[in-house]
Structure formats: C-alpha cells, structure tokens
PDB file of N, CA and C in Angstrom:
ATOM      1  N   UNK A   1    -139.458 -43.201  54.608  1.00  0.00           N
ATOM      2  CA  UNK A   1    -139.900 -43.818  53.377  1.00  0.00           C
ATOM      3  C   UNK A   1    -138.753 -44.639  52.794  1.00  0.00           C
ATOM      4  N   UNK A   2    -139.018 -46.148  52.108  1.00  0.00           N
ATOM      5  CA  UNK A   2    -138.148 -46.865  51.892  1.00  0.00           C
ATOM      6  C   UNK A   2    -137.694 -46.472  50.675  1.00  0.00           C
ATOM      7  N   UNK A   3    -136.841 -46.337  50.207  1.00  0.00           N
ATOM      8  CA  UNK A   3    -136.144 -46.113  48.586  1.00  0.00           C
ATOM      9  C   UNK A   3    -136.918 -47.419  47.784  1.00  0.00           C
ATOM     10  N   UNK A   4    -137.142 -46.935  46.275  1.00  0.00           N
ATOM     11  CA  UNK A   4    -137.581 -47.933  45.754  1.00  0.00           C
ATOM     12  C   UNK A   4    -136.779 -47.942  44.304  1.00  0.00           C
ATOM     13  N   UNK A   5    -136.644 -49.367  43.425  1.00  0.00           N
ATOM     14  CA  UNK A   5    -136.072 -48.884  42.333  1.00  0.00           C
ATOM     15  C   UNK A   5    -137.097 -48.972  41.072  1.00  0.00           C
ATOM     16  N   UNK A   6    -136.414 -48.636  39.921  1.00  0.00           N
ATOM     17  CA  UNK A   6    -137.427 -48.448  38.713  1.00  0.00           C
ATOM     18  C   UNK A   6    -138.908 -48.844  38.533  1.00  0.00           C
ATOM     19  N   UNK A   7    -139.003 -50.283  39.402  1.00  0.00           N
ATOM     20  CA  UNK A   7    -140.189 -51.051  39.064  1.00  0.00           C
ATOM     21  C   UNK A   7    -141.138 -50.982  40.065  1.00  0.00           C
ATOM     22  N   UNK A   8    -140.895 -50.137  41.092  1.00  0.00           N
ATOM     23  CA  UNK A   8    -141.069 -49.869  42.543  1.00  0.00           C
ATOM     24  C   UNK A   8    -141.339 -50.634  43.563  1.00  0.00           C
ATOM     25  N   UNK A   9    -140.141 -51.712  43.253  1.00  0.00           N
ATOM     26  CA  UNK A   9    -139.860 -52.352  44.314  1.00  0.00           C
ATOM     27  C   UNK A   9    -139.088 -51.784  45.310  1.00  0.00           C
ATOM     28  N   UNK A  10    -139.125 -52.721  46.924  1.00  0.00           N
ATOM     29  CA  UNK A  10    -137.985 -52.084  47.504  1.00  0.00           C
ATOM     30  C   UNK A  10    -136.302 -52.088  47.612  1.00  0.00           C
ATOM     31  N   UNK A  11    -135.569 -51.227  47.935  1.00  0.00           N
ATOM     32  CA  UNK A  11    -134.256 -51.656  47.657  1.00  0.00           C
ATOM     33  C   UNK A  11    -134.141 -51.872  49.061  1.00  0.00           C
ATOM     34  N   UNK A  12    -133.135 -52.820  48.920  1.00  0.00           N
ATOM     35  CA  UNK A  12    -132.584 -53.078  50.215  1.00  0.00           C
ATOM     36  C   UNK A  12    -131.335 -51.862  51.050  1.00  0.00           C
ATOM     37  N   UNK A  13    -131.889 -52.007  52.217  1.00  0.00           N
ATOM     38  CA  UNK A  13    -130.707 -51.147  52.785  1.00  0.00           C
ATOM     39  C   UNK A  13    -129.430 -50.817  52.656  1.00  0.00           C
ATOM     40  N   UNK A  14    -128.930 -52.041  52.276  1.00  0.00           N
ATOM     41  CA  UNK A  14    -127.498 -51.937  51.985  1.00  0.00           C
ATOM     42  C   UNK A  14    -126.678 -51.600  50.934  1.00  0.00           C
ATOM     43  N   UNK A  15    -127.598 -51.630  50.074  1.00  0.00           N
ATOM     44  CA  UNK A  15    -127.582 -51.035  48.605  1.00  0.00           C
ATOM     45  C   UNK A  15    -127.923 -49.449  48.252  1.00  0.00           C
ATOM     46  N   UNK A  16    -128.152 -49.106  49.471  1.00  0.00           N
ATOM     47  CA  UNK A  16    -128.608 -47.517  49.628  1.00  0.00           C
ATOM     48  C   UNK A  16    -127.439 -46.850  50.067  1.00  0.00           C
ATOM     49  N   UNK A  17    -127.140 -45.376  49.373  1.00  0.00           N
ATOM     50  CA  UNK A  17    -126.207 -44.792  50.563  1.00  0.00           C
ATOM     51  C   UNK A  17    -127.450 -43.401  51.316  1.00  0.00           C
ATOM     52  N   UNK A  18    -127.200 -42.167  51.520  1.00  0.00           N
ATOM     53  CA  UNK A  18    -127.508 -41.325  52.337  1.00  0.00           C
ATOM     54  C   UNK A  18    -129.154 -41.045  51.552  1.00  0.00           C
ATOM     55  N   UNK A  19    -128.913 -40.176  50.484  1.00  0.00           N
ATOM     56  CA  UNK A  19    -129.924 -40.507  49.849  1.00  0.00           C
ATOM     57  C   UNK A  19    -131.196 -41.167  49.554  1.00  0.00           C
ATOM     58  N   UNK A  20    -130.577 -42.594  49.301  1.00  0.00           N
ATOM     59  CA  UNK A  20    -131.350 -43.434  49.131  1.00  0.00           C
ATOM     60  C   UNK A  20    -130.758 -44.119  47.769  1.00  0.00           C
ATOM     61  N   UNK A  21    -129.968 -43.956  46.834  1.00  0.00           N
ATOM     62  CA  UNK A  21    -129.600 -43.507  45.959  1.00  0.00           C
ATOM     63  C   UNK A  21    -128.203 -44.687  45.516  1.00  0.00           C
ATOM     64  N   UNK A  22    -128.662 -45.816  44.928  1.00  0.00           N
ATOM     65  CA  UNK A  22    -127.613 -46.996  44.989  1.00  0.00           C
ATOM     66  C   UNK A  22    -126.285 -46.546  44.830  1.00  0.00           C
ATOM     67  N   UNK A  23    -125.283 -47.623  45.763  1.00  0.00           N
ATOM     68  CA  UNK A  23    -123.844 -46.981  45.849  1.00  0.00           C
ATOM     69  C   UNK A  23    -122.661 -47.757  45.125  1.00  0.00           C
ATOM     70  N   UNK A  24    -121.838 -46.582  44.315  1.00  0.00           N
ATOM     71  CA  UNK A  24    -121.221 -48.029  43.589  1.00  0.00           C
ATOM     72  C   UNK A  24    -120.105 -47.444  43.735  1.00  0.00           C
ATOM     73  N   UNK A  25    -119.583 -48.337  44.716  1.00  0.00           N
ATOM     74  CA  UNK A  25    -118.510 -47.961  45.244  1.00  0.00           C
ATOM     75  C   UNK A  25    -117.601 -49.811  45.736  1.00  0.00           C
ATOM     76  N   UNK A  26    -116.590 -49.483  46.402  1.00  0.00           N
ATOM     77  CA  UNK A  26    -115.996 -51.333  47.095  1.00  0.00           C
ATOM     78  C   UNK A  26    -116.936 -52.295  47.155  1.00  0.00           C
ATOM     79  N   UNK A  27    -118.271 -51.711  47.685  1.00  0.00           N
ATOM     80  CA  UNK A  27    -118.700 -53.071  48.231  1.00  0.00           C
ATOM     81  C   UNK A  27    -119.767 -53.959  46.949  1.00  0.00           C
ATOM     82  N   UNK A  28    -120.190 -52.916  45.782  1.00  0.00           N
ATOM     83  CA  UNK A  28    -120.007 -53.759  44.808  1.00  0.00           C
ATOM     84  C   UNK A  28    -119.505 -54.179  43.841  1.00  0.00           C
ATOM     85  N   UNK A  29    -118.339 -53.623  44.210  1.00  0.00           N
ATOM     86  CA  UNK A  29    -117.182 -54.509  42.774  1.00  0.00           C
ATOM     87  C   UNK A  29    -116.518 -55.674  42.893  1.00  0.00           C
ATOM     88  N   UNK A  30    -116.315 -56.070  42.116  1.00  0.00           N
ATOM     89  CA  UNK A  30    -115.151 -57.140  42.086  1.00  0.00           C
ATOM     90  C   UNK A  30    -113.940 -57.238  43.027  1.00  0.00           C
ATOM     91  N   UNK A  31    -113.791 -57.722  43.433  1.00  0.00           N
ATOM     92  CA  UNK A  31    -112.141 -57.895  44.316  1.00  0.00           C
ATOM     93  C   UNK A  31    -111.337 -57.830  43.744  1.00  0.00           C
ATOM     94  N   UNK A  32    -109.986 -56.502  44.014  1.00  0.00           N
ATOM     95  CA  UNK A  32    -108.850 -56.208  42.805  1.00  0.00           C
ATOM     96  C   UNK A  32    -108.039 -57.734  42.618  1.00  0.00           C
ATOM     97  N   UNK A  33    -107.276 -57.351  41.428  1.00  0.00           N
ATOM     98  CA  UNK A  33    -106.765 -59.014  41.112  1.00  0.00           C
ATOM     99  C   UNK A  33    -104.896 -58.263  41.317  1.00  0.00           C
ATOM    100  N   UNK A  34    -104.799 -56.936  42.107  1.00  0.00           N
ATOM    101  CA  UNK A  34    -103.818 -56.521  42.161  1.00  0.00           C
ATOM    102  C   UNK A  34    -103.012 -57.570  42.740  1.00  0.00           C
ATOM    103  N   UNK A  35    -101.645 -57.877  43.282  1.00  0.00           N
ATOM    104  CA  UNK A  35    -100.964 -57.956  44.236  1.00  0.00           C
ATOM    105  C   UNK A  35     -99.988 -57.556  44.135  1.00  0.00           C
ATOM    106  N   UNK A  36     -99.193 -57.958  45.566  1.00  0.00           N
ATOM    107  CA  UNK A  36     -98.280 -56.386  46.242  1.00  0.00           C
ATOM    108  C   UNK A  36     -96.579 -56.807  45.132  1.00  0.00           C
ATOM    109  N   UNK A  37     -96.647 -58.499  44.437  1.00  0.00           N
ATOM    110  CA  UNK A  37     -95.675 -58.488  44.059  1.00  0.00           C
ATOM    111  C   UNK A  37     -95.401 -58.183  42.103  1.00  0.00           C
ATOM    112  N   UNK A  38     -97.091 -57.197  41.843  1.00  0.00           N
ATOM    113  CA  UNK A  38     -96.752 -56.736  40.696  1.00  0.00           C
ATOM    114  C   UNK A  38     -95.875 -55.416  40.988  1.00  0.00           C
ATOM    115  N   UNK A  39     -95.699 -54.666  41.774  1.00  0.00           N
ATOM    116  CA  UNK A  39     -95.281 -53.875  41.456  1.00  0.00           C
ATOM    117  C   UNK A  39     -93.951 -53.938  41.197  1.00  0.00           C
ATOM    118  N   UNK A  40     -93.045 -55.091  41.697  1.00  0.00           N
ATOM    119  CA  UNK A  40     -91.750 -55.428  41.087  1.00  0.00           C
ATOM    120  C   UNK A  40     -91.308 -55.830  40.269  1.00  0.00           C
ATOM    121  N   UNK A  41     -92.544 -56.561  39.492  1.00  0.00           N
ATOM    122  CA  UNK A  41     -92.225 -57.323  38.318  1.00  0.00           C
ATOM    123  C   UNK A  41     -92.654 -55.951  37.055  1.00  0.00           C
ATOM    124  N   UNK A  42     -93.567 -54.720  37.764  1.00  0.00           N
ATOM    125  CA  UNK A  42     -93.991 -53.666  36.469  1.00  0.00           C
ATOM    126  C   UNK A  42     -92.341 -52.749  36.734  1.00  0.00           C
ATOM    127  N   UNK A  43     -91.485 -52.895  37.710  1.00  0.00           N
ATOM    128  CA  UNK A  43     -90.670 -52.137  37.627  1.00  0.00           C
ATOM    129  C   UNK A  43     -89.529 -52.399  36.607  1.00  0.00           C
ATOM    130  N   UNK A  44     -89.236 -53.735  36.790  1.00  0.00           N
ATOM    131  CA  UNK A  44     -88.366 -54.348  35.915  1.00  0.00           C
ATOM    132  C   UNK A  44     -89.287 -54.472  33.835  1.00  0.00           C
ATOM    133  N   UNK A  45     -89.991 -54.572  33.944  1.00  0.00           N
ATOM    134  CA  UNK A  45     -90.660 -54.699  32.579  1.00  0.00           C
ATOM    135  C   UNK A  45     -90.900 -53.045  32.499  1.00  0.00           C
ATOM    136  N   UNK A  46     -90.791 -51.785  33.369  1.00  0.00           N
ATOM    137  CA  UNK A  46     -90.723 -50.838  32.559  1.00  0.00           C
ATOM    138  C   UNK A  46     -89.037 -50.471  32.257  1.00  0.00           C
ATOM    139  N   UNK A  47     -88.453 -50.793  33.110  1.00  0.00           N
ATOM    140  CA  UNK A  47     -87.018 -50.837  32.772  1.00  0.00           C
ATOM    141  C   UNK A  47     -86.663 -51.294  31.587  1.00  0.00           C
ATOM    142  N   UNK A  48     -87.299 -52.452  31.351  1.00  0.00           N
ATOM    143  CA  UNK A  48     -86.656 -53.375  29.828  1.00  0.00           C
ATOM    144  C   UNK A  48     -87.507 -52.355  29.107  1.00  0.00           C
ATOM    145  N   UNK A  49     -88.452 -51.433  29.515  1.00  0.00           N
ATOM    146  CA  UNK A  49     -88.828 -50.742  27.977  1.00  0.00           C
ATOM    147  C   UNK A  49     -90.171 -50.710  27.062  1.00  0.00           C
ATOM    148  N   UNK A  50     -91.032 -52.091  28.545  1.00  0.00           N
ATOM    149  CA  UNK A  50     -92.372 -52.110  27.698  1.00  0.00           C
ATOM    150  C   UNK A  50     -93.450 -51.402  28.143  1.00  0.00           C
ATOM    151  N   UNK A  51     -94.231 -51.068  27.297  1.00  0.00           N
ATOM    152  CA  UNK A  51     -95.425 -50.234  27.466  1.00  0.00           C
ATOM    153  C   UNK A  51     -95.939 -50.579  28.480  1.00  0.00           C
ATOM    154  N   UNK A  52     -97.337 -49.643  29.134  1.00  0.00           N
ATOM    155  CA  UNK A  52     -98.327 -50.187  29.662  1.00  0.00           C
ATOM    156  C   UNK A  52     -99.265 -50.977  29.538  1.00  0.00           C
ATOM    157  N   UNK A  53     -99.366 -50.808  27.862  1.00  0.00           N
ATOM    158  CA  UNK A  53    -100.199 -51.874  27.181  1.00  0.00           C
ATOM    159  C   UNK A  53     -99.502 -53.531  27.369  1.00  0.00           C
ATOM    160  N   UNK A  54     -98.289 -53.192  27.059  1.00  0.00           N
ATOM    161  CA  UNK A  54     -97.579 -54.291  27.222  1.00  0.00           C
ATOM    162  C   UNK A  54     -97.049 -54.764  28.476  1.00  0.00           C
ATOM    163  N   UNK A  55     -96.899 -54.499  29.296  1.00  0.00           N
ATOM    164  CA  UNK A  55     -97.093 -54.700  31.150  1.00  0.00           C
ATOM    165  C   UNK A  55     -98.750 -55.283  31.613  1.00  0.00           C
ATOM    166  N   UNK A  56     -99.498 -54.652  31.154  1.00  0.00           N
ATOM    167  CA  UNK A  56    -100.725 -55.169  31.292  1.00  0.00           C
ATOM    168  C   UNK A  56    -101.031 -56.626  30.869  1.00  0.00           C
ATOM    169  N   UNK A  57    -100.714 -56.720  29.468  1.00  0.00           N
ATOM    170  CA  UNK A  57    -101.109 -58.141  29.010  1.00  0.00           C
ATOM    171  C   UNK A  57    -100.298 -59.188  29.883  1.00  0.00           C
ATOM    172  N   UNK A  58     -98.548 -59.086  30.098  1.00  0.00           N
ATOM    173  CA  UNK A  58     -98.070 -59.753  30.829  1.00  0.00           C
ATOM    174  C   UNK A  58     -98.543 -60.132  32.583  1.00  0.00           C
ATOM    175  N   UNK A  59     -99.305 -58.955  33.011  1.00  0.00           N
ATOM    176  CA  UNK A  59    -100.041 -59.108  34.648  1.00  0.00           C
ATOM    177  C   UNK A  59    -101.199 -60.124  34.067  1.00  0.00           C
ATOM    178  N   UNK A  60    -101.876 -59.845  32.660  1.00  0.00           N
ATOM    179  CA  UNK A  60    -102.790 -60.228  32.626  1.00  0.00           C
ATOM    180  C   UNK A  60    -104.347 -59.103  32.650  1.00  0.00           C
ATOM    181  N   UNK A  61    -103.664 -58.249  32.397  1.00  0.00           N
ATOM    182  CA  UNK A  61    -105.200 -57.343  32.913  1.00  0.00           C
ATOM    183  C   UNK A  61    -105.032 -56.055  31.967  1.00  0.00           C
ATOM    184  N   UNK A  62    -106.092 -55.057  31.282  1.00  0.00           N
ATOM    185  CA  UNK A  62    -105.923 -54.050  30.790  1.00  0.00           C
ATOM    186  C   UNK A  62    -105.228 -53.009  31.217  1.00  0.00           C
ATOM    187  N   UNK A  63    -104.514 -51.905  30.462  1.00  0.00           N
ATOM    188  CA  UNK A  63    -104.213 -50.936  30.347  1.00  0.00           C
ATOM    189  C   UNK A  63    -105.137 -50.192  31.315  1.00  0.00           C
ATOM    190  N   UNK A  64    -106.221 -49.784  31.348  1.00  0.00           N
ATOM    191  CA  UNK A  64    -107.160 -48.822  31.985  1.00  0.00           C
ATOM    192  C   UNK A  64    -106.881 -49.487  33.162  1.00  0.00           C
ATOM    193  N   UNK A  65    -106.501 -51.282  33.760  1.00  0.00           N
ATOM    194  CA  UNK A  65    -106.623 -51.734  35.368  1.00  0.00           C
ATOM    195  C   UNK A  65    -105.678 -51.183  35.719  1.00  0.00           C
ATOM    196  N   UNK A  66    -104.376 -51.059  34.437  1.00  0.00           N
ATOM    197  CA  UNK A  66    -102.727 -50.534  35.431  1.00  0.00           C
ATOM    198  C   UNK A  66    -102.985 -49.197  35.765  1.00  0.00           C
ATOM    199  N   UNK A  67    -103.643 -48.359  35.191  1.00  0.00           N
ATOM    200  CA  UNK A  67    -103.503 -46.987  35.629  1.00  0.00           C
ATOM    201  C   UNK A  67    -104.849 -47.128  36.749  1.00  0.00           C
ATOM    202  N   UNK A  68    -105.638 -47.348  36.907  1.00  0.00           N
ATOM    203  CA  UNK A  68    -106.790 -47.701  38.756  1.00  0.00           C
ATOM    204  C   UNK A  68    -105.372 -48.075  39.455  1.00  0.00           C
ATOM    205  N   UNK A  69    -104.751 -49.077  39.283  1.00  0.00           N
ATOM    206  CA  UNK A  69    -103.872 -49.500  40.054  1.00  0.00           C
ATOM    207  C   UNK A  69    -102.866 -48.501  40.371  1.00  0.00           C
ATOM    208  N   UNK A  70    -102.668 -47.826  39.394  1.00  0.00           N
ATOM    209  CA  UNK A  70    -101.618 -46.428  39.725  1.00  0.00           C
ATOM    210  C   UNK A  70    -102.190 -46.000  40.937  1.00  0.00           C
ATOM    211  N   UNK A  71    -103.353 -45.469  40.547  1.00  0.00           N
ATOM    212  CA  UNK A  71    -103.597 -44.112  41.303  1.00  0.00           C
ATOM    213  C   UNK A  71    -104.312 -45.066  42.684  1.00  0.00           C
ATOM    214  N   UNK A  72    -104.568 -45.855  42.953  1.00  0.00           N
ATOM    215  CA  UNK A  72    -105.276 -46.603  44.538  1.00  0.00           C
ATOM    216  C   UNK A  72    -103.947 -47.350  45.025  1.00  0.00           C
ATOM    217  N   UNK A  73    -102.823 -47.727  44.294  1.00  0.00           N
ATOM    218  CA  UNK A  73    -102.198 -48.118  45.109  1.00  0.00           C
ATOM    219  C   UNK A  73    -100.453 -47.334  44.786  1.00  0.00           C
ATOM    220  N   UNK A  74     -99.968 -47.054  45.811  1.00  0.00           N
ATOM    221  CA  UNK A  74     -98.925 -46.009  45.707  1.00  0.00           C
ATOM    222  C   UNK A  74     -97.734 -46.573  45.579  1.00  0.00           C
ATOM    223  N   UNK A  75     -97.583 -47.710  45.844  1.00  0.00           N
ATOM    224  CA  UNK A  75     -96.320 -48.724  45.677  1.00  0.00           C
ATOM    225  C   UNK A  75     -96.084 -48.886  44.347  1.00  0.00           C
ATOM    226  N   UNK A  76     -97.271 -48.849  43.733  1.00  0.00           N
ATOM    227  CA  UNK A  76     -97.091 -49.788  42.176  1.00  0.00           C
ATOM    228  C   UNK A  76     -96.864 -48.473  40.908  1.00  0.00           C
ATOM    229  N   UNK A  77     -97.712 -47.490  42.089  1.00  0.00           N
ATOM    230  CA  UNK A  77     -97.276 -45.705  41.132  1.00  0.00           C
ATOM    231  C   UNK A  77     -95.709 -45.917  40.965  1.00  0.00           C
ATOM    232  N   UNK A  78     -95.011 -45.780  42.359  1.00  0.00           N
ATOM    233  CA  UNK A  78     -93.898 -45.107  42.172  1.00  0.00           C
ATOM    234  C   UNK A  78     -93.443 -46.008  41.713  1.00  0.00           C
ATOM    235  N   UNK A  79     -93.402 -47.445  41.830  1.00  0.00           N
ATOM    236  CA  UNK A  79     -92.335 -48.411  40.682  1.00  0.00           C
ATOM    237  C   UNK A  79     -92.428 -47.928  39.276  1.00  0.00           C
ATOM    238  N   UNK A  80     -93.592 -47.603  39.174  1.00  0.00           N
ATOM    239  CA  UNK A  80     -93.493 -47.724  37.891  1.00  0.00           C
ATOM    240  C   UNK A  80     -93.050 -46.007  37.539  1.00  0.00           C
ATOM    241  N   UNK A  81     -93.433 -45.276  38.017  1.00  0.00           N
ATOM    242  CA  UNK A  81     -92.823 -44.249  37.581  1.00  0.00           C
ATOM    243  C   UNK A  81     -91.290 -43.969  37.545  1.00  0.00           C
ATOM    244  N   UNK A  82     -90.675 -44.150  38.633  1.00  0.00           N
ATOM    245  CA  UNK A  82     -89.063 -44.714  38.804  1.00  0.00           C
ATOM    246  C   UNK A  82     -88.669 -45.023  37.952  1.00  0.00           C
ATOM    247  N   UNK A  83     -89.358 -46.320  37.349  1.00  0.00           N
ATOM    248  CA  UNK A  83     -88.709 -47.087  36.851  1.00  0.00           C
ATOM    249  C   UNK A  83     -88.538 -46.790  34.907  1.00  0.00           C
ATOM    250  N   UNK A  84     -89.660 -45.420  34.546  1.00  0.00           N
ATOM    251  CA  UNK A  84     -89.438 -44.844  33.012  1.00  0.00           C
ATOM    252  C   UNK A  84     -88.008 -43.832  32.953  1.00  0.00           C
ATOM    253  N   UNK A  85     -87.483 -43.377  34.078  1.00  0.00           N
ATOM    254  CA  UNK A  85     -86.237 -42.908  33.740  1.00  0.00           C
ATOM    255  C   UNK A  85     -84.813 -44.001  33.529  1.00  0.00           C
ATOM    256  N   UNK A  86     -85.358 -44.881  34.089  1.00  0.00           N
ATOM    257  CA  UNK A  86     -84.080 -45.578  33.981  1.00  0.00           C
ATOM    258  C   UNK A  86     -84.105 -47.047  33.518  1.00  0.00           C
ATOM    259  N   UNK A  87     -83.653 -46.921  31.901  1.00  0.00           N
ATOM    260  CA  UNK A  87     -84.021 -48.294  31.197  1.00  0.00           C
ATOM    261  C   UNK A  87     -83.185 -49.298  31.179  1.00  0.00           C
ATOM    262  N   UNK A  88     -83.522 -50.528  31.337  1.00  0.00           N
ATOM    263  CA  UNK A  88     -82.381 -51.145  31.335  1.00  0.00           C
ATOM    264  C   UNK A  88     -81.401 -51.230  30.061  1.00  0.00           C
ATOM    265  N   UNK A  89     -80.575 -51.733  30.175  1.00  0.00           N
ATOM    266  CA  UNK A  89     -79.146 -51.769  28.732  1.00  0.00           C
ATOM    267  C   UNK A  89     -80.201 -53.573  28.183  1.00  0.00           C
ATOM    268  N   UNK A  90     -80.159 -53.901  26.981  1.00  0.00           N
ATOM    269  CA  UNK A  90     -80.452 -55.309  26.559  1.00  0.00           C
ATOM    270  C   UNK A  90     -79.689 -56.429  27.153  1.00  0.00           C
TER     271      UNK A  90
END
C-alpha cells in the first residue's frame, strides 16, 4: 500500500522512509553554508573574546547554526572550544 499524505494523495517514494512516514533528515534541507575555513577564523574571534552570538553575526549566521555546527562538525568544536581558555592580550 502506497503512503498517502493529509489530502490522500500519493507521496512519492522518496519522501518516504521505512514506515512510510516523511523523512526530514539531509536530503531535505538546505545545504550547510559551513566551511572548513570558519573554523579558524571562530578560533581567533574566540580568542579576542567574542561571544557566540557575536562570532555568528560575523560568519553571518545564527547562534543556534554555530552550535549544529559544533556538534556535526568536529574541527569547528574543538577550535572553538580550545580556543575559550586562551584569550588573546588586546
């Protein structure tokens, strides 16, 4: 039996996972706007001392994207974690 949604139409296959049961997961989100050379530039801006809030606006992206970005990518964790013990001098 084909999965159907609210209006009981059919859903398409690919939009199904095991269930039947739409999946929201990679393949429908957005493409991260991460790259591999924020994590050097969040190391040095936590060094000088600025928030996450304030690291964020400078990448360009919210507070809630830097911490997804924490935890999916491990490069940009440990810069930035490293980098709250040891602040820079002005």
């Amino acid at each position: 039996m084909q999965p159907v949604n609210a209006e009981g139409k059919p859903v398409p296959a690919r939009f199904t996972g095991n269930a039947g049961v739409p999946l929201l997961g990679e393949k429908m989100s957005r493409p991260t706007r991460y790259r591999d050379k924020f994590a050097d530039i969040a190391l040095t801006l936590c060094r000088m001392g600025l928030t996450d809030a304030e690291i964020g606006t400078v990448l360009g992206v919210d507070e809630r994207t830097l911490n997804r970005w924490k935890k999916r990518f491990p490069q940009f964790c440990s810069s930035s974690l490293s980098a709250y013990g040891t602040k820079m001098s002005p």
